[in-house]
N, C-alpha and C. Protein backbone atom coordinates (compact mmCIF):
# COMPACT_ATOMS: atom_id res chain seq x y z
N UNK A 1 64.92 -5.49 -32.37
CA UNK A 1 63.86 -4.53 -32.04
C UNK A 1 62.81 -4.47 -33.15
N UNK A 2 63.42 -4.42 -34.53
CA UNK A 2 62.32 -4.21 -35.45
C UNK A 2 61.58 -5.62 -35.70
N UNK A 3 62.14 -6.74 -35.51
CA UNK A 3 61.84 -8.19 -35.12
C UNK A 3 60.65 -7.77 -34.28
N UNK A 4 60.96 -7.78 -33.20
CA UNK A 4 59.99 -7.74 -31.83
C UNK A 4 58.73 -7.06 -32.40
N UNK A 5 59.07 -5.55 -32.86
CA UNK A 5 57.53 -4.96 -33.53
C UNK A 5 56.79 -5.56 -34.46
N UNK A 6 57.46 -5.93 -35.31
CA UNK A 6 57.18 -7.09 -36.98
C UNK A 6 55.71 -8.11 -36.09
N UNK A 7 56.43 -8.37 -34.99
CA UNK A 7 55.69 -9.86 -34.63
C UNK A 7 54.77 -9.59 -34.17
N UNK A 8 54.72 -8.39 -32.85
CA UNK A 8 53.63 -8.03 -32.54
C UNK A 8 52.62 -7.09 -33.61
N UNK A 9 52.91 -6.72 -34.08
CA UNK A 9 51.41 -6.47 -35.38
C UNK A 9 51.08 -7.58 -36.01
N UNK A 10 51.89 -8.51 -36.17
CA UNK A 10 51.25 -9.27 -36.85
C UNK A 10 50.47 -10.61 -35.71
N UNK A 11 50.57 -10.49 -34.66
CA UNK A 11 49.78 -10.80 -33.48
C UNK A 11 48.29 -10.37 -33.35
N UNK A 12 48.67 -8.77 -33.13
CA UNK A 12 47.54 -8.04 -33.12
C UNK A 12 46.46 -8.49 -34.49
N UNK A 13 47.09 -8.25 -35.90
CA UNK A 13 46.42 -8.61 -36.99
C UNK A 13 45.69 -9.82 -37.00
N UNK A 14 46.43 -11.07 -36.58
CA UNK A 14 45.91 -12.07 -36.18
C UNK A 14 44.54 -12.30 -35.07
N UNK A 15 44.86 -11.47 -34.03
CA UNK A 15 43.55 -11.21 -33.11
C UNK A 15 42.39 -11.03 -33.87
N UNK A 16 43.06 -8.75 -34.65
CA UNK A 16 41.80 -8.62 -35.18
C UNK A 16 41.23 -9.76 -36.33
N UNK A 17 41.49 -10.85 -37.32
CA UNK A 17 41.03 -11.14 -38.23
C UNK A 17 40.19 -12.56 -37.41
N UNK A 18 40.50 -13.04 -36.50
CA UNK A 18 40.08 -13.95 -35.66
C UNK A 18 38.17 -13.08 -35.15
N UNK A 19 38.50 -12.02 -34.49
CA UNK A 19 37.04 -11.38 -34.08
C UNK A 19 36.32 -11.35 -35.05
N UNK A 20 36.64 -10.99 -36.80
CA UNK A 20 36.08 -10.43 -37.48
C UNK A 20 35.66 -11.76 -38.15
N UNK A 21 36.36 -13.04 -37.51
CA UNK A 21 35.47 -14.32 -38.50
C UNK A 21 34.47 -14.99 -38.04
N UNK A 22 34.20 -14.45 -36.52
CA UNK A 22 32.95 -14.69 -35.72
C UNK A 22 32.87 -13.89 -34.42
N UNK A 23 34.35 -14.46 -33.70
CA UNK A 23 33.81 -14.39 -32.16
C UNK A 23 33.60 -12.92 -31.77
N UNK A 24 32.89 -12.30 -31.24
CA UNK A 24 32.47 -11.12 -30.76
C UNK A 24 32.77 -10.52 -29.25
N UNK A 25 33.74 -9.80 -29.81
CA UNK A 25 34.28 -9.09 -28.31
C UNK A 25 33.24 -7.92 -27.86
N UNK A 26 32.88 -8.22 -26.31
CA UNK A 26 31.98 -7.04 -25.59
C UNK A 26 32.76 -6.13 -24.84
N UNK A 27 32.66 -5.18 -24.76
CA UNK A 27 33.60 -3.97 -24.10
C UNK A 27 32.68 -3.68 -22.86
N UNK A 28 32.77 -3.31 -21.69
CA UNK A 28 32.01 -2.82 -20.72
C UNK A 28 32.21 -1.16 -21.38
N UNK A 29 31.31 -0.33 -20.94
CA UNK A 29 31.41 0.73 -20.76
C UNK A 29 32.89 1.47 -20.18
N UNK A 30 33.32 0.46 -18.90
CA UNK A 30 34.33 0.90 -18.09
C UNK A 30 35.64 0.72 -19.50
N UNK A 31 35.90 -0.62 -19.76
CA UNK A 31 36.43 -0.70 -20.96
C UNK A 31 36.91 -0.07 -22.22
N UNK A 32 35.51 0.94 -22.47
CA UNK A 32 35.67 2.03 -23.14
C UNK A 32 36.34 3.23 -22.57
N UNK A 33 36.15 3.52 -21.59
CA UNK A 33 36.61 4.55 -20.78
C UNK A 33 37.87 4.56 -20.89
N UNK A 34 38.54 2.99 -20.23
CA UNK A 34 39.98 3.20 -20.06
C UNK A 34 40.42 3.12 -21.11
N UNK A 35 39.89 2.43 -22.48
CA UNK A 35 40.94 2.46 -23.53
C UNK A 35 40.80 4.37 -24.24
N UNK A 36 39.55 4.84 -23.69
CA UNK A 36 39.73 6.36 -24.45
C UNK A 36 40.94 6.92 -23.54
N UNK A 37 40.94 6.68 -22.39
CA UNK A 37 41.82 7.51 -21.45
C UNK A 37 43.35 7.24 -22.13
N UNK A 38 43.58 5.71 -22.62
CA UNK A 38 45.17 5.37 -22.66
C UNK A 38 45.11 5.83 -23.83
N UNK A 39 44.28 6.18 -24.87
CA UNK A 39 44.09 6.67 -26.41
C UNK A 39 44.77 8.02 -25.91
N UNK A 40 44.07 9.21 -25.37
CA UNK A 40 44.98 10.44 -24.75
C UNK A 40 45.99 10.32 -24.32
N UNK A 41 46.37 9.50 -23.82
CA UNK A 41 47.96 10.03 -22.74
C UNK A 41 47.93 8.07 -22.32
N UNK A 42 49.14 7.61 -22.68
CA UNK A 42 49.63 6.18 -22.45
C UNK A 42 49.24 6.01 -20.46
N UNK A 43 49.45 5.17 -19.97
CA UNK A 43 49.26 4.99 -18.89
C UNK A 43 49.14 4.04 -17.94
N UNK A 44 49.58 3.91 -16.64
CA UNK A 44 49.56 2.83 -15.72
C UNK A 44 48.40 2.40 -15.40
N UNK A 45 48.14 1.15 -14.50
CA UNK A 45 47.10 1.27 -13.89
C UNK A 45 46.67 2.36 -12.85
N UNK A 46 48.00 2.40 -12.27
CA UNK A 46 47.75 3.62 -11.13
C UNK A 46 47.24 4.85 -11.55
N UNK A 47 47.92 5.25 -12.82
CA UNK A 47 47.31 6.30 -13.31
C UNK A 47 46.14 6.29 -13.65
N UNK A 48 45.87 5.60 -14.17
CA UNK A 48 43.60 5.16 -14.32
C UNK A 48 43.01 5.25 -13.17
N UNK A 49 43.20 4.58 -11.77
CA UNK A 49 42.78 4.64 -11.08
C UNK A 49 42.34 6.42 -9.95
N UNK A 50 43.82 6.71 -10.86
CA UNK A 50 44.06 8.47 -10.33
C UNK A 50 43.03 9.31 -10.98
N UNK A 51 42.67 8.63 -12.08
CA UNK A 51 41.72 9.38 -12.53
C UNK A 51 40.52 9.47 -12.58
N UNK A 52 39.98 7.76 -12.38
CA UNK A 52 38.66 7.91 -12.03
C UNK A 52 38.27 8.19 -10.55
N UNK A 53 39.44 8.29 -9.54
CA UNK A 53 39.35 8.63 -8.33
C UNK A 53 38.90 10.33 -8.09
N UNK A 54 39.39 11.05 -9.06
CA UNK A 54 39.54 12.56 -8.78
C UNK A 54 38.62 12.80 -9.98
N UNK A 55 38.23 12.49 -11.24
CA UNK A 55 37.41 13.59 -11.93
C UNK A 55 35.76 13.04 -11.94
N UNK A 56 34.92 13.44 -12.68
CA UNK A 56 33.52 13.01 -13.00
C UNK A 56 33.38 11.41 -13.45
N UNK A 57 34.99 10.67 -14.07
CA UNK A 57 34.53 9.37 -14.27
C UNK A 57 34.54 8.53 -13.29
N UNK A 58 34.77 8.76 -12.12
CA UNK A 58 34.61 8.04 -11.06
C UNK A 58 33.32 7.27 -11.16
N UNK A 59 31.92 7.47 -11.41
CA UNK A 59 30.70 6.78 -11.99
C UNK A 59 30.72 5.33 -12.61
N UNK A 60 31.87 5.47 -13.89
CA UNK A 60 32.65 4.48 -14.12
C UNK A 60 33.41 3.61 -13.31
N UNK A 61 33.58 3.37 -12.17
CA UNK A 61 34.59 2.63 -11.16
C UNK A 61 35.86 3.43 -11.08
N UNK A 62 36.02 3.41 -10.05
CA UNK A 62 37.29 3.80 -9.29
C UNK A 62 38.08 2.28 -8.59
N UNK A 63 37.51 1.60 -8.78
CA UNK A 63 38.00 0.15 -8.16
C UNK A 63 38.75 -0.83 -8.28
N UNK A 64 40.03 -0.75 -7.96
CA UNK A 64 40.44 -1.97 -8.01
C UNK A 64 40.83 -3.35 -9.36
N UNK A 65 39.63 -3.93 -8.26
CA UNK A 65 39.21 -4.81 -8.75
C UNK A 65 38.17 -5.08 -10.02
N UNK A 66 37.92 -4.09 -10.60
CA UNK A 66 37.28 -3.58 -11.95
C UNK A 66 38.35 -3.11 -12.88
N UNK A 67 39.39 -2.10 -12.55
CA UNK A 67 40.21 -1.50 -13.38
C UNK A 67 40.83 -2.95 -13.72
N UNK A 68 41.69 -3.82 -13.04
CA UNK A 68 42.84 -4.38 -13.49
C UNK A 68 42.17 -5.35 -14.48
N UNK A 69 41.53 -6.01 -13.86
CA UNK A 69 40.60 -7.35 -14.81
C UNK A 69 39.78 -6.18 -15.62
N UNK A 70 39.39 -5.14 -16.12
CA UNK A 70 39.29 -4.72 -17.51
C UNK A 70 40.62 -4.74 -18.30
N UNK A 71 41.94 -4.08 -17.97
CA UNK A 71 42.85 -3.91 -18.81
C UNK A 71 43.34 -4.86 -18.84
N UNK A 72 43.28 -6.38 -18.27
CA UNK A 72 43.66 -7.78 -18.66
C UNK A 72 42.93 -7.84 -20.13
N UNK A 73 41.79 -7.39 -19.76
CA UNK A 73 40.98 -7.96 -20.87
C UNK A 73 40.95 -7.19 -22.03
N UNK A 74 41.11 -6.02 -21.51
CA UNK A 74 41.93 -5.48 -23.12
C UNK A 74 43.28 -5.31 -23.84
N UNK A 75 43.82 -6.21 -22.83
CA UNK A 75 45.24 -6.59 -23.23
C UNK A 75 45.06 -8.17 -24.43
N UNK A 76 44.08 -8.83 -23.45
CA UNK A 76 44.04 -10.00 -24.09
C UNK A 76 43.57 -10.40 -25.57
N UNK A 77 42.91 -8.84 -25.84
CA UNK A 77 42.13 -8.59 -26.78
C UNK A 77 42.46 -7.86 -27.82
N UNK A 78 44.22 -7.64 -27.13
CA UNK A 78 44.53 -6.78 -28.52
C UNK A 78 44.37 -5.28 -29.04
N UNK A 79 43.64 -5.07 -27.61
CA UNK A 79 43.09 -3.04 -27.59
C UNK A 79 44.39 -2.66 -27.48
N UNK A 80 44.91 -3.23 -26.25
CA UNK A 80 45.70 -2.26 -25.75
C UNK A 80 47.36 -3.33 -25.09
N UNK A 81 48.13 -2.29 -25.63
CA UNK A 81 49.62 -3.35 -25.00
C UNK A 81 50.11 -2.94 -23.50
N UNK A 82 51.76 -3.55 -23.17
CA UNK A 82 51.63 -2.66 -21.67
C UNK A 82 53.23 -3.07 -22.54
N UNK A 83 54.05 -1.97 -21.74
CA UNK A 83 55.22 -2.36 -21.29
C UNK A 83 56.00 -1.92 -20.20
N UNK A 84 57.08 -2.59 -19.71
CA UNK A 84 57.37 -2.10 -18.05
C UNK A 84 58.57 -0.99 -18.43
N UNK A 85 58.53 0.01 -17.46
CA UNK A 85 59.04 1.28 -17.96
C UNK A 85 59.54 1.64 -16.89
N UNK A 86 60.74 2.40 -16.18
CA UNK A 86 61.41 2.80 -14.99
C UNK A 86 60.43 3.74 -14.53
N UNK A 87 60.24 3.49 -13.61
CA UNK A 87 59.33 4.53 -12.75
C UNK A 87 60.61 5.43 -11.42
N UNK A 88 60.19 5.89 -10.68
CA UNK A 88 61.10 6.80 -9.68
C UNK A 88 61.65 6.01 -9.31
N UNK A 89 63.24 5.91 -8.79
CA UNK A 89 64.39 5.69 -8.17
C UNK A 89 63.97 4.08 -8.69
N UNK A 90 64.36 2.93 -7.87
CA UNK A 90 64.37 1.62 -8.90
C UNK A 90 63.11 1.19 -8.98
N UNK A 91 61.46 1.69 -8.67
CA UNK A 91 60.53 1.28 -8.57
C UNK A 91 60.42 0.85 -10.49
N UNK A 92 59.54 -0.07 -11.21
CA UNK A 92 59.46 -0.55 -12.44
C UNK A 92 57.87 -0.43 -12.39
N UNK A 93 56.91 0.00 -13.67
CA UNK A 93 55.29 -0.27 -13.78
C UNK A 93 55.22 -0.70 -15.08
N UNK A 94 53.95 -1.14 -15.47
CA UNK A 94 53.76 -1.29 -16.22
C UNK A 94 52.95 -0.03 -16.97
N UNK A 95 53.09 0.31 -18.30
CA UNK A 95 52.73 1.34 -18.79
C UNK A 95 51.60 0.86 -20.16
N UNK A 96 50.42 1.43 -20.46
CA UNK A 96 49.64 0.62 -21.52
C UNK A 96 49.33 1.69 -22.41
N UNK A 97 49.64 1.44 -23.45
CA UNK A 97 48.98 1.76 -25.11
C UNK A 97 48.50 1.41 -25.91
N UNK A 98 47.81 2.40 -26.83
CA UNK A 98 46.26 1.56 -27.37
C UNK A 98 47.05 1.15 -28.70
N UNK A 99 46.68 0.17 -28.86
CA UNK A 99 47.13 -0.57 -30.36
C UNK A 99 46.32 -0.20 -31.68
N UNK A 100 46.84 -0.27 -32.94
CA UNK A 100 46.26 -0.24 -33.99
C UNK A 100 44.49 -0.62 -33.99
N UNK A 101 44.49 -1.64 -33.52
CA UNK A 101 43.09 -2.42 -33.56
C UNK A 101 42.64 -1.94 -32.71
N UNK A 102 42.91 -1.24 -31.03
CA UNK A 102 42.22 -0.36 -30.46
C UNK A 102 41.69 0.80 -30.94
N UNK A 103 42.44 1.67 -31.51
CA UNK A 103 42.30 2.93 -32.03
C UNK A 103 40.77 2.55 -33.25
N UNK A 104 40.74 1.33 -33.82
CA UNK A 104 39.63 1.00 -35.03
C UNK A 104 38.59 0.88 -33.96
N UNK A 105 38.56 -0.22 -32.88
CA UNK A 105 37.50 -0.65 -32.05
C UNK A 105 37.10 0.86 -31.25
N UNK A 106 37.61 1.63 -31.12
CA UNK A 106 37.24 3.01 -30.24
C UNK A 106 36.60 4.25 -31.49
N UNK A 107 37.37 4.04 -32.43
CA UNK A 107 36.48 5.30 -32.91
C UNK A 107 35.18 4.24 -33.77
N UNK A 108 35.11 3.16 -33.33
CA UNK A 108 33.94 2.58 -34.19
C UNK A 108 32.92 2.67 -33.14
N UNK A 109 32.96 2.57 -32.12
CA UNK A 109 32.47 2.37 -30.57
C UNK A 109 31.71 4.03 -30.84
N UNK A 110 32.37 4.72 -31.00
CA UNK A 110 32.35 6.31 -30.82
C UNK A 110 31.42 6.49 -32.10
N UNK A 111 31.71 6.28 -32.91
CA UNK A 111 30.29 6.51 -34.29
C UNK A 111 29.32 5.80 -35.08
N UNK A 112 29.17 4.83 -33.31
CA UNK A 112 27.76 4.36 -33.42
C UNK A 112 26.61 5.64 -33.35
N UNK A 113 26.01 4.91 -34.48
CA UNK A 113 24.49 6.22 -34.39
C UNK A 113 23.85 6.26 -32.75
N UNK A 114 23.25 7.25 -32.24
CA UNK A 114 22.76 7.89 -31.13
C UNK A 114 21.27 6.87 -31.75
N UNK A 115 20.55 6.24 -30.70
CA UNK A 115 19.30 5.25 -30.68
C UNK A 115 18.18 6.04 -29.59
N UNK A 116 17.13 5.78 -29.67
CA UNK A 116 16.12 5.65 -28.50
C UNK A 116 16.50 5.65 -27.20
N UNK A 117 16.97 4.21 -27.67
CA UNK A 117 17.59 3.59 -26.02
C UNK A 117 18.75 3.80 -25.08
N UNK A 118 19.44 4.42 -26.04
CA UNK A 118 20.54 5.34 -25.39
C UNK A 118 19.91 6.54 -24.65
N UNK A 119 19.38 7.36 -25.17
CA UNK A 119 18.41 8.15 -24.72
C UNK A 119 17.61 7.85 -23.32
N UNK A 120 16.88 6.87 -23.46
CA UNK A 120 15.87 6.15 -22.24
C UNK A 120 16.63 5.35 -21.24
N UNK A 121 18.06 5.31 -21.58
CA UNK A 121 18.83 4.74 -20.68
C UNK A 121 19.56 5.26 -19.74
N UNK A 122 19.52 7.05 -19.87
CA UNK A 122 20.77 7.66 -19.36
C UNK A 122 21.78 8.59 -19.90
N UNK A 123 21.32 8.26 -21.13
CA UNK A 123 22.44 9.04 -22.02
C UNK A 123 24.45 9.23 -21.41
N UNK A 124 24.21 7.94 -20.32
CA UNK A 124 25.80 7.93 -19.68
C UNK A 124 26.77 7.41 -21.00
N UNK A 125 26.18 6.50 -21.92
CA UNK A 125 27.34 5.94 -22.73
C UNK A 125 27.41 7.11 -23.54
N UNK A 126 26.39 7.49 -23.96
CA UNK A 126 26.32 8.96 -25.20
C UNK A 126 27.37 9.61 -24.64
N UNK A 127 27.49 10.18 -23.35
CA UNK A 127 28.05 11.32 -23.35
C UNK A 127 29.72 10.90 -23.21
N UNK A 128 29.53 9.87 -22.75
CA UNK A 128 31.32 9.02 -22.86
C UNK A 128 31.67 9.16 -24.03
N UNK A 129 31.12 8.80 -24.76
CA UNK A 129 31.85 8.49 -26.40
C UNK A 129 31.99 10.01 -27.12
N UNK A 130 30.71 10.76 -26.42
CA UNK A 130 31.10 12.46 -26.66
C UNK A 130 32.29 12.69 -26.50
N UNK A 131 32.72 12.24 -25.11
CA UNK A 131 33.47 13.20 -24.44
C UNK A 131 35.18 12.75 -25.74
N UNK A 132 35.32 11.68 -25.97
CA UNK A 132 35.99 11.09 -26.42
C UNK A 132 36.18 11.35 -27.92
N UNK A 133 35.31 11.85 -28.38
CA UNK A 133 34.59 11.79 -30.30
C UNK A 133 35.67 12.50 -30.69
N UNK A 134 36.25 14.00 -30.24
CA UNK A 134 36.85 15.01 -31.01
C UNK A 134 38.57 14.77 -31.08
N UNK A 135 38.81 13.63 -29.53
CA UNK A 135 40.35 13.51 -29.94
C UNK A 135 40.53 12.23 -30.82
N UNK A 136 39.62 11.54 -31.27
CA UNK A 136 39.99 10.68 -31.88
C UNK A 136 39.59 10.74 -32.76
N UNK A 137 38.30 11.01 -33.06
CA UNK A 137 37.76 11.53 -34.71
C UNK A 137 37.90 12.56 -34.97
N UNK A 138 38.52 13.42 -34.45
CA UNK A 138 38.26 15.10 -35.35
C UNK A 138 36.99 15.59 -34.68
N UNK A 139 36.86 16.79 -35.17
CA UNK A 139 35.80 18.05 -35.14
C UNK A 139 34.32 16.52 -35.99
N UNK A 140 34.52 16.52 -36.91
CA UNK A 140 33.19 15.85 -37.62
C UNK A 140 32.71 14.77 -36.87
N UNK A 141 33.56 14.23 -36.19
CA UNK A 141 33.09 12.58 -35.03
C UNK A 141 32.35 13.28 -34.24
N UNK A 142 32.62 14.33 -33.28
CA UNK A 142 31.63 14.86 -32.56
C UNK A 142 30.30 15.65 -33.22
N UNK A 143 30.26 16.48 -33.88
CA UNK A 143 29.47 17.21 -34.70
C UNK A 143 28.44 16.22 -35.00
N UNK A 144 29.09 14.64 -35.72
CA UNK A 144 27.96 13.72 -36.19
C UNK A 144 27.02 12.92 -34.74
N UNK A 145 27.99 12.94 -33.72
CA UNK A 145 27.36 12.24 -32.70
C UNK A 145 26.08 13.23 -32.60
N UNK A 146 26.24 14.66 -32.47
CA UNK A 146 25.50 15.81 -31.87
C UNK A 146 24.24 15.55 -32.86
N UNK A 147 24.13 15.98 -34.20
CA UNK A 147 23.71 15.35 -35.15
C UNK A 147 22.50 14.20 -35.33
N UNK A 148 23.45 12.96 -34.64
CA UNK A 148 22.20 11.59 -34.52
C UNK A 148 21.60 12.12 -33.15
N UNK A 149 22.38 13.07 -32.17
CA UNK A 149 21.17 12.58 -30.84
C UNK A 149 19.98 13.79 -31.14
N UNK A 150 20.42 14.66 -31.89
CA UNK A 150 19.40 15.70 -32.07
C UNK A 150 18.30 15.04 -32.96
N UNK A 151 18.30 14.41 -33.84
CA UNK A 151 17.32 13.64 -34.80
C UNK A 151 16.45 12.69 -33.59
N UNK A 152 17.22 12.23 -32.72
CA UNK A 152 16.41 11.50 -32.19
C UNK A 152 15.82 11.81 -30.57
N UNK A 153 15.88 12.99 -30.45
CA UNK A 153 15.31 13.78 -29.83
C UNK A 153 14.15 14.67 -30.18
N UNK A 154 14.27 14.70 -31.32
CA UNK A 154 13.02 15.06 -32.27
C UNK A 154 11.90 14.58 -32.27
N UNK A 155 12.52 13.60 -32.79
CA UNK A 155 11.33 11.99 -32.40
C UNK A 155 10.45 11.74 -31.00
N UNK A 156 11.77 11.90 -30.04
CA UNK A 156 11.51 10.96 -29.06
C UNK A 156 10.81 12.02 -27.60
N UNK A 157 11.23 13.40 -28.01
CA UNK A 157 10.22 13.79 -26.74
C UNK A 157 8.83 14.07 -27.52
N UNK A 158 7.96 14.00 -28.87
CA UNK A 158 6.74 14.03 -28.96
C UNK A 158 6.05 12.89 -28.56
N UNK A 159 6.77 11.67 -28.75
CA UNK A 159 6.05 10.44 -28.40
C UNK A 159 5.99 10.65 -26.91
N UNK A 160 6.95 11.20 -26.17
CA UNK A 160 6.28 10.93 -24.36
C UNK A 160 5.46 12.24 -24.84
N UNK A 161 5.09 13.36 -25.38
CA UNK A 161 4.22 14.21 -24.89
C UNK A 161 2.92 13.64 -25.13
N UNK A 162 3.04 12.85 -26.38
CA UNK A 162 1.90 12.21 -26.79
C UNK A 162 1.42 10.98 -25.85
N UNK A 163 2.22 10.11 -24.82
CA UNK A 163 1.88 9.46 -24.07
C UNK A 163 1.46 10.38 -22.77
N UNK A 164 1.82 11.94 -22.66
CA UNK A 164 1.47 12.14 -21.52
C UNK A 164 -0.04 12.61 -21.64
N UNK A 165 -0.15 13.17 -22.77
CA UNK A 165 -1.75 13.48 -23.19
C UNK A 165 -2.72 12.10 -22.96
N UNK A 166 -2.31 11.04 -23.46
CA UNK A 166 -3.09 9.98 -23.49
C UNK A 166 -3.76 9.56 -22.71
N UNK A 167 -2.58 9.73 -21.53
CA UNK A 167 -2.51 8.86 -20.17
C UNK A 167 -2.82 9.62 -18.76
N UNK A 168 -2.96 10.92 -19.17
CA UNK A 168 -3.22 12.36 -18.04
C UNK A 168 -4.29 11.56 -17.07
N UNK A 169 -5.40 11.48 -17.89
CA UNK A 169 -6.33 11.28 -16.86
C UNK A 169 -6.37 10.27 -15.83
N UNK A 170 -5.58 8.92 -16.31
CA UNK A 170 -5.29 8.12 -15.71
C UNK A 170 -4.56 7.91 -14.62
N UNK A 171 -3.49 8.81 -14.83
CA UNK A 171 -2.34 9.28 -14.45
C UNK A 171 -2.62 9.37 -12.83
N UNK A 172 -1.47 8.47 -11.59
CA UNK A 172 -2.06 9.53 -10.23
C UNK A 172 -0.97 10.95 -10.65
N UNK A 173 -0.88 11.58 -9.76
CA UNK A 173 -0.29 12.87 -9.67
C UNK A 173 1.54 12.48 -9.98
N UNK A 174 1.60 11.37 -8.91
CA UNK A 174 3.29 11.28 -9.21
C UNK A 174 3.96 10.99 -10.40
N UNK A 175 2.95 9.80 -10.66
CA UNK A 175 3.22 9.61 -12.38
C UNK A 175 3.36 10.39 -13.28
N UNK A 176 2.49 11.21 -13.57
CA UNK A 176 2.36 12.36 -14.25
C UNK A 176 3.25 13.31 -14.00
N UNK A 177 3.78 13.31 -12.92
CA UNK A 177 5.09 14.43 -13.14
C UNK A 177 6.23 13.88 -13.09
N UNK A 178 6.10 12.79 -13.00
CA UNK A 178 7.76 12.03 -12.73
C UNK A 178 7.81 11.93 -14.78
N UNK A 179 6.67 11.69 -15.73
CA UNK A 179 6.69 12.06 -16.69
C UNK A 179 6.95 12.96 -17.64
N UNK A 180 6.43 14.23 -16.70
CA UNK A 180 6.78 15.68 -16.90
C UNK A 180 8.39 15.37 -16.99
N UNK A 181 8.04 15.73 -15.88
CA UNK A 181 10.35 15.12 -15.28
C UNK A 181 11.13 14.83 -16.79
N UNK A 182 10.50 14.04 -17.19
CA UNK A 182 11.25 13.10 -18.29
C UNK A 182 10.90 13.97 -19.39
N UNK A 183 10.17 14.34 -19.75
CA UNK A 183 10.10 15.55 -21.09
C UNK A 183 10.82 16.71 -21.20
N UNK A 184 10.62 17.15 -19.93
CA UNK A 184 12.01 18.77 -19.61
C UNK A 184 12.95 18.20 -19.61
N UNK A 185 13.68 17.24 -19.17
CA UNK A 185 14.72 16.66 -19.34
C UNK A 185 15.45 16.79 -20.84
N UNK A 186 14.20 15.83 -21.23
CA UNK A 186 14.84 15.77 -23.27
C UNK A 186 14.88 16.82 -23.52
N UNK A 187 13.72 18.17 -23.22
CA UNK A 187 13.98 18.95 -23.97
C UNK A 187 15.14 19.82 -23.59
N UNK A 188 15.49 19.93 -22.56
CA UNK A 188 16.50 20.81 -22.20
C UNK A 188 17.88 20.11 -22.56
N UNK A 189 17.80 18.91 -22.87
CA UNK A 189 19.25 18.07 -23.26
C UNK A 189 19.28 18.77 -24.74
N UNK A 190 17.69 18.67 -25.22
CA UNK A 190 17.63 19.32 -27.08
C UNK A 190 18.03 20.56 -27.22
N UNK A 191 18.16 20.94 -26.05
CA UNK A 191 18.24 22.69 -26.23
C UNK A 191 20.13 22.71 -26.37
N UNK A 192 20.84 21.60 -25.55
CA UNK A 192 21.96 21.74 -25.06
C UNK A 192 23.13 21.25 -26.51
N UNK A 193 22.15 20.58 -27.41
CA UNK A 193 22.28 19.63 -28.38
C UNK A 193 22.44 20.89 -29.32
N UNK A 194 21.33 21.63 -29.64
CA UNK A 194 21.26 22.96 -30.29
C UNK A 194 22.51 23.45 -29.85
N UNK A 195 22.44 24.15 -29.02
CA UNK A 195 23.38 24.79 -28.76
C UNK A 195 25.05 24.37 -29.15
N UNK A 196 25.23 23.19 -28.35
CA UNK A 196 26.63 22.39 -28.80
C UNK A 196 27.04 22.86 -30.47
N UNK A 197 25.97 22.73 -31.45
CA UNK A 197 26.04 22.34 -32.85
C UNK A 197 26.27 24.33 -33.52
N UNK A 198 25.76 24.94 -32.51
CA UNK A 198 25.54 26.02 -32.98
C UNK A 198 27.25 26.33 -32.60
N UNK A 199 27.72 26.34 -31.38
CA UNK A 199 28.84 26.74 -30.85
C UNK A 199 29.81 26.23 -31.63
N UNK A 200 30.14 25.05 -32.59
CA UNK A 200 31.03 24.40 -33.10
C UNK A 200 31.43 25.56 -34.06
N UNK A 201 31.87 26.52 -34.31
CA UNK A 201 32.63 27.41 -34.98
C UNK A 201 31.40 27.81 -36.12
N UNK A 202 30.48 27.60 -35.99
CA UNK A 202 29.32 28.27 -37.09
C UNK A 202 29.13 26.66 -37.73
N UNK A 203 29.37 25.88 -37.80
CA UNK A 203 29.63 24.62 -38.72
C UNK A 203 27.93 24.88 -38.91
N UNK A 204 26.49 24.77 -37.88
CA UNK A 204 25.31 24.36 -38.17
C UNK A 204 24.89 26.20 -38.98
């Protein structure tokens, strides 16, 4: 038994020092998801699927054919292990947990600085790695995420106000408010950002 563990870290170690001498592993978004989910609570496929079926990550895929070929691929990669575990009466599943080198690749994933383009994109990955920041980093992983998106919300709704001034006259009507659109947006995300930072036990 202590054989069997010995080998697999030093598997895993082997993976990670292999990525880190060039080749570059890409995570889908979905990827991230499931390895934060098996980071909380170990888990089947079925159970992933239970979950993006019933809560808000459904957005993320509920599918199939997305879930399994992600957790191949973060099996293959060393995120995450499986092992087969008795399930009810003689049924057998496979069960997956995040490995050493997962747990590094997820909270590194998670305290990437907040960008522009995260912002102009959706803010869907932001708020994933939110949602994720406090069980794996602590109170300060989230606080810092809150932190970079507020700095760059600062920034980033004067430049559209300043493009909406520019461009008013030009502007037909839809444009101009589908612009609007996009400024209340930031600002009310800035307000939500405030707030978050204020609510954290007095920390701001």
């Amino acid at each position: 038994m202590f054989f069997g563990r010995g080998l697999r870290l030093i598997t895993e170690l082997f993976n990670s020092t292999q990525r880190t001498m060039g080749s570059i592993v890409e995570i889908s978004n979905l990827g991230y998801a499931i390895l934060g989910l098996i980071q909380q609570k170990p888990s089947s496929g079925y159970d992933l699927r239970k979950v993006f079926a019933s809560t808000a990550m459904k957005s993320y895929s509920d599918s199939p054919g997305a879930i399994y070929p992600a957790l191949r691929r973060l099996a293959q990669d060393s995120f995450i292990r499986r092992r087969i575990e008795q399930g009810a009466g003689l049924r057998r599943r496979q069960v997956f947990r995040v490995t050493a080198t997962g747990i590094v690749e997820l909270r590194k994933w998670i305290m990437r600085p907040v960008t522009q383009d995260d912002i102009s994109s959706g803010m869907k990955e932001v708020m994933l790695r939110f949602a994720f920041a406090e069980h794996v980093g602590g109170a300060k992983a989230s606080i810092q995420i809150l932190r970079s998106l507020r700095a760059q919300l600062e920034e980033y709704i004067p430049m559209l106000r300043a493009q909406l001034d520019a461009g008013k006259s030009m502007m037909p009507r839809s444009g101009r408010l589908a612009l609007e659109c996009g400024i209340r947006g930031n600002e009310c995300l800035l307000e939500w950002t405030n707030y978050a930072l204020a609510s954290d036990g007095g920390k701001e």
